[in-house]
C-alpha atoms as a PDB file:
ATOM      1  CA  UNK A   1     -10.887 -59.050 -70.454  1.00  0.00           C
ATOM      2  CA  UNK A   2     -12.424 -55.769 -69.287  1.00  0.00           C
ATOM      3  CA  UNK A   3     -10.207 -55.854 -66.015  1.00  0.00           C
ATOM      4  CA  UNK A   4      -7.113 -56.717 -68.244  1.00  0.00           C
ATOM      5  CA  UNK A   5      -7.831 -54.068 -70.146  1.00  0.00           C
ATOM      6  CA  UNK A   6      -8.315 -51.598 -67.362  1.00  0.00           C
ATOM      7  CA  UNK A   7      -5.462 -52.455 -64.781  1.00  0.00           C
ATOM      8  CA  UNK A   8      -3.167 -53.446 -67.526  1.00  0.00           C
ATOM      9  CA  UNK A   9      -3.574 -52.387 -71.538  1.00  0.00           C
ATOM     10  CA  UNK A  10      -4.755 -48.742 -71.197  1.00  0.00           C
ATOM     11  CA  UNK A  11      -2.368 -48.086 -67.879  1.00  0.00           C
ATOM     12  CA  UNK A  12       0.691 -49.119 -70.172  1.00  0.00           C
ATOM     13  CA  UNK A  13      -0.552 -47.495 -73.187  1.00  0.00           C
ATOM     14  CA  UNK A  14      -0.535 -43.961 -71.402  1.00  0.00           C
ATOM     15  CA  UNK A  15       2.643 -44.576 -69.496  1.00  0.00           C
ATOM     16  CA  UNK A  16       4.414 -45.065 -72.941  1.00  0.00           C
ATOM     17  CA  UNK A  17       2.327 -42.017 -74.497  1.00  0.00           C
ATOM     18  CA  UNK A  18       3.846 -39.719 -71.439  1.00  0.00           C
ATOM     19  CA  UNK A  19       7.076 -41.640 -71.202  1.00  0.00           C
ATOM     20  CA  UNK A  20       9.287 -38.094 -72.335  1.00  0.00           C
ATOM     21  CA  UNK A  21       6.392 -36.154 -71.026  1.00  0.00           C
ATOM     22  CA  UNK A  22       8.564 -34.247 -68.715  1.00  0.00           C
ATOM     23  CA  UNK A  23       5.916 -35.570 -65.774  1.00  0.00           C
ATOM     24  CA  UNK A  24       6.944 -36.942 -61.881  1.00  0.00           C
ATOM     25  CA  UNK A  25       6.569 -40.478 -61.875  1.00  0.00           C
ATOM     26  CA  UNK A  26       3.529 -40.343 -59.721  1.00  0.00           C
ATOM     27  CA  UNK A  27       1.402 -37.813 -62.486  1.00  0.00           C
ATOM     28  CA  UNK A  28       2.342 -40.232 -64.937  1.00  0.00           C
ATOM     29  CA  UNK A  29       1.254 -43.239 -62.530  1.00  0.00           C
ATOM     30  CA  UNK A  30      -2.463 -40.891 -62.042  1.00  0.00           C
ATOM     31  CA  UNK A  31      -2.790 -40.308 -65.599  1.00  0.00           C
ATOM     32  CA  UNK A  32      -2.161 -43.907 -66.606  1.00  0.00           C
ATOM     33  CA  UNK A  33      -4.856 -45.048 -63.802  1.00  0.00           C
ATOM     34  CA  UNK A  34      -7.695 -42.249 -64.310  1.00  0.00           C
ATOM     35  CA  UNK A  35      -7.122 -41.656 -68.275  1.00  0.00           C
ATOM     36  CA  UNK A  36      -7.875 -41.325 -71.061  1.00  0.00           C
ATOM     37  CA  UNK A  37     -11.598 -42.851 -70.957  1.00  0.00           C
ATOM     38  CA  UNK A  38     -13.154 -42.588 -74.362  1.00  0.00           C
ATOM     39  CA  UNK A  39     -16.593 -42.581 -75.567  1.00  0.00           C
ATOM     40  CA  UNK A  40     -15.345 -43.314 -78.827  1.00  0.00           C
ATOM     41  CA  UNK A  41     -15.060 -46.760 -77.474  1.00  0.00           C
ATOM     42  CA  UNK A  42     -18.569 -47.200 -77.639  1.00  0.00           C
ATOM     43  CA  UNK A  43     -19.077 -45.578 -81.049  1.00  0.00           C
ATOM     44  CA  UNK A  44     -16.275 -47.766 -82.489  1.00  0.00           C
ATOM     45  CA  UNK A  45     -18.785 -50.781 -80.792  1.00  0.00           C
ATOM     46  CA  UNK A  46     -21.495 -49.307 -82.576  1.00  0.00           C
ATOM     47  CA  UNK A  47     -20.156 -48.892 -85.744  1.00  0.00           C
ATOM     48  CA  UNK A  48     -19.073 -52.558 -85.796  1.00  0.00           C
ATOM     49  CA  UNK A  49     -22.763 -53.679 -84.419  1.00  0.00           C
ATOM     50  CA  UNK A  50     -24.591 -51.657 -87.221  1.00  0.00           C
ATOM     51  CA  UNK A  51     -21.530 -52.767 -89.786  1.00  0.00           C
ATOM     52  CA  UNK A  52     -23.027 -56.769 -89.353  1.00  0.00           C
ATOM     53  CA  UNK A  53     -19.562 -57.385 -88.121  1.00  0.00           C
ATOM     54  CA  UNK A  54     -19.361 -60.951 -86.933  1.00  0.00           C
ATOM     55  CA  UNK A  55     -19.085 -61.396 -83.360  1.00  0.00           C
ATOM     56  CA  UNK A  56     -19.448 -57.430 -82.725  1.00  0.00           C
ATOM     57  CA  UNK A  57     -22.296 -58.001 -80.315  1.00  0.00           C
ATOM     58  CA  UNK A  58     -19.948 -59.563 -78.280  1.00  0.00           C
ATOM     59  CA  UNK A  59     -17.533 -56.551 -78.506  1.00  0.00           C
ATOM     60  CA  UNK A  60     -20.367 -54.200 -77.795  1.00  0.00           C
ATOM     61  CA  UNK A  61     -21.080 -56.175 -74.227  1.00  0.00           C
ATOM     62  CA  UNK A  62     -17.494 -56.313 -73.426  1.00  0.00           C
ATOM     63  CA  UNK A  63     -16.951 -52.606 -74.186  1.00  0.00           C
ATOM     64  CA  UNK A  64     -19.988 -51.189 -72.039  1.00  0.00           C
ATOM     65  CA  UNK A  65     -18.558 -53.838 -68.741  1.00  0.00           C
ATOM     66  CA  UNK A  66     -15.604 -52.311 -69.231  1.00  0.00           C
ATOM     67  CA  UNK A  67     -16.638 -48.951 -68.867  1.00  0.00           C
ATOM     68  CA  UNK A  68     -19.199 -49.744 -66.247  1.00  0.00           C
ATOM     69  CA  UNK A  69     -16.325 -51.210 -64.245  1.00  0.00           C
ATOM     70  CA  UNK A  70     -13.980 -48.321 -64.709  1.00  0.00           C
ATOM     71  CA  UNK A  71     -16.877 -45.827 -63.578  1.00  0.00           C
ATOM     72  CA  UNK A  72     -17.025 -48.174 -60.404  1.00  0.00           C
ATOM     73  CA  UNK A  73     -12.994 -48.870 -59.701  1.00  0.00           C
ATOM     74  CA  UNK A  74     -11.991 -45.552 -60.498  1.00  0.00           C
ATOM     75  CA  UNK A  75     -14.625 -43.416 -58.496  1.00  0.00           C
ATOM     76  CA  UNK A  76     -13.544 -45.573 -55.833  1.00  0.00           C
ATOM     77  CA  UNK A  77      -9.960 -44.473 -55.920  1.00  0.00           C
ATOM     78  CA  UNK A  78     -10.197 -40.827 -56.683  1.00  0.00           C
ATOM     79  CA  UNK A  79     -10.073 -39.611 -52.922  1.00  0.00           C
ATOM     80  CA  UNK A  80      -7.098 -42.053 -51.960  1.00  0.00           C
ATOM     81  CA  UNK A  81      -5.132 -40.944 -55.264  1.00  0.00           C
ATOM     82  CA  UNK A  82      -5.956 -37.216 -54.586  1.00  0.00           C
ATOM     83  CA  UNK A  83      -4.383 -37.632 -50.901  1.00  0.00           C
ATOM     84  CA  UNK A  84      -1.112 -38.617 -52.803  1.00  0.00           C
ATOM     85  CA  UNK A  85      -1.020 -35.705 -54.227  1.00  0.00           C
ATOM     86  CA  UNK A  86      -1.874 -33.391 -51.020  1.00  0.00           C
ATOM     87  CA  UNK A  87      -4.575 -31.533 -52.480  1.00  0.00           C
ATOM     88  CA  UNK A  88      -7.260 -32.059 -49.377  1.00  0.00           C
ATOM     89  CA  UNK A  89      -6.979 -28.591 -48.665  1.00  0.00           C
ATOM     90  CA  UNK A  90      -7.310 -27.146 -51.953  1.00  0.00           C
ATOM     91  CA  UNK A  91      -9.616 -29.471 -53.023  1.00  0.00           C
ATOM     92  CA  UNK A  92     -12.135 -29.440 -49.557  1.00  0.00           C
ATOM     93  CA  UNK A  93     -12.030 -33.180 -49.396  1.00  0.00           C
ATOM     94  CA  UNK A  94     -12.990 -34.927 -46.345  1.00  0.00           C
ATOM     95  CA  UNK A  95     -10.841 -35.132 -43.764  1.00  0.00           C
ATOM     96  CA  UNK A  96      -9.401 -31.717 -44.525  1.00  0.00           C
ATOM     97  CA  UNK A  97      -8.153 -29.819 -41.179  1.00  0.00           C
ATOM     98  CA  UNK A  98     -11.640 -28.217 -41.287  1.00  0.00           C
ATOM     99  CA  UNK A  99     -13.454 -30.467 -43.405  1.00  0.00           C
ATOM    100  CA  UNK A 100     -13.994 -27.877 -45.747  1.00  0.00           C
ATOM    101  CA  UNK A 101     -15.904 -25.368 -43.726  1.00  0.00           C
ATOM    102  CA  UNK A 102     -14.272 -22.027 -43.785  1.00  0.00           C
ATOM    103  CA  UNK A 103     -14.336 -19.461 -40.950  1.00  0.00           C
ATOM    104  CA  UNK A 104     -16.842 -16.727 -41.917  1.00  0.00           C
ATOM    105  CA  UNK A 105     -14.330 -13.569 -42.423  1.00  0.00           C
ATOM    106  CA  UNK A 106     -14.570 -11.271 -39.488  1.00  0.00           C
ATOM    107  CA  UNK A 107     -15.224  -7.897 -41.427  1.00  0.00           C
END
């Protein structure tokens, strides 16, 4: 369920969200990968927990792996999804033409 909801549900919910968004097809692809990521999520989880809500344990637990695993897929991908957008340079990423260091200004 979490990965379901991760690679499939929230991706598709954000693509329709920015579908007249005026975006290129590849900020809309970022955004739908990276964002949003709510907190409220867990609140909601909470909420239903403290309500006595049957079964809302259960949603608690699936909640929390599913932000656990979107703290671990998507800091995995942030480097390889930045180098689609060439910002190395701007960014000082690694594998930058300098790797980041800067030449100390001759004045």
């Amino acid at each position: 369920m979490a990965v379901l909801a991760l690679a499939v549900v929230r991706p598709a919910s954000v693509l329709v969200a920015l579908w007249r968004a005026g975006l290129a097809p590849r900020e809309r692809y970022a955004a739908a990968w990276f964002g949003p990521k709510g907190f409220a999520s867990v609140v909601y989880a909470l909420l239903a927990v403290q309500a006595g809500i049957p079964a809302a344990q259960t949603v608690f637990e699936l909640a929390a792996l599913t932000i656990a695993l979107s703290i671990v897929v998507h800091s995995m991908s942030d480097v390889p999804v930045s180098r689609a957008f060439d910002v190395e340079e701007i960014a000082g990423l690694p594998g930058d033409r300098d790797d980041g260091r800067r030449e100390p200004d001759p004045s």
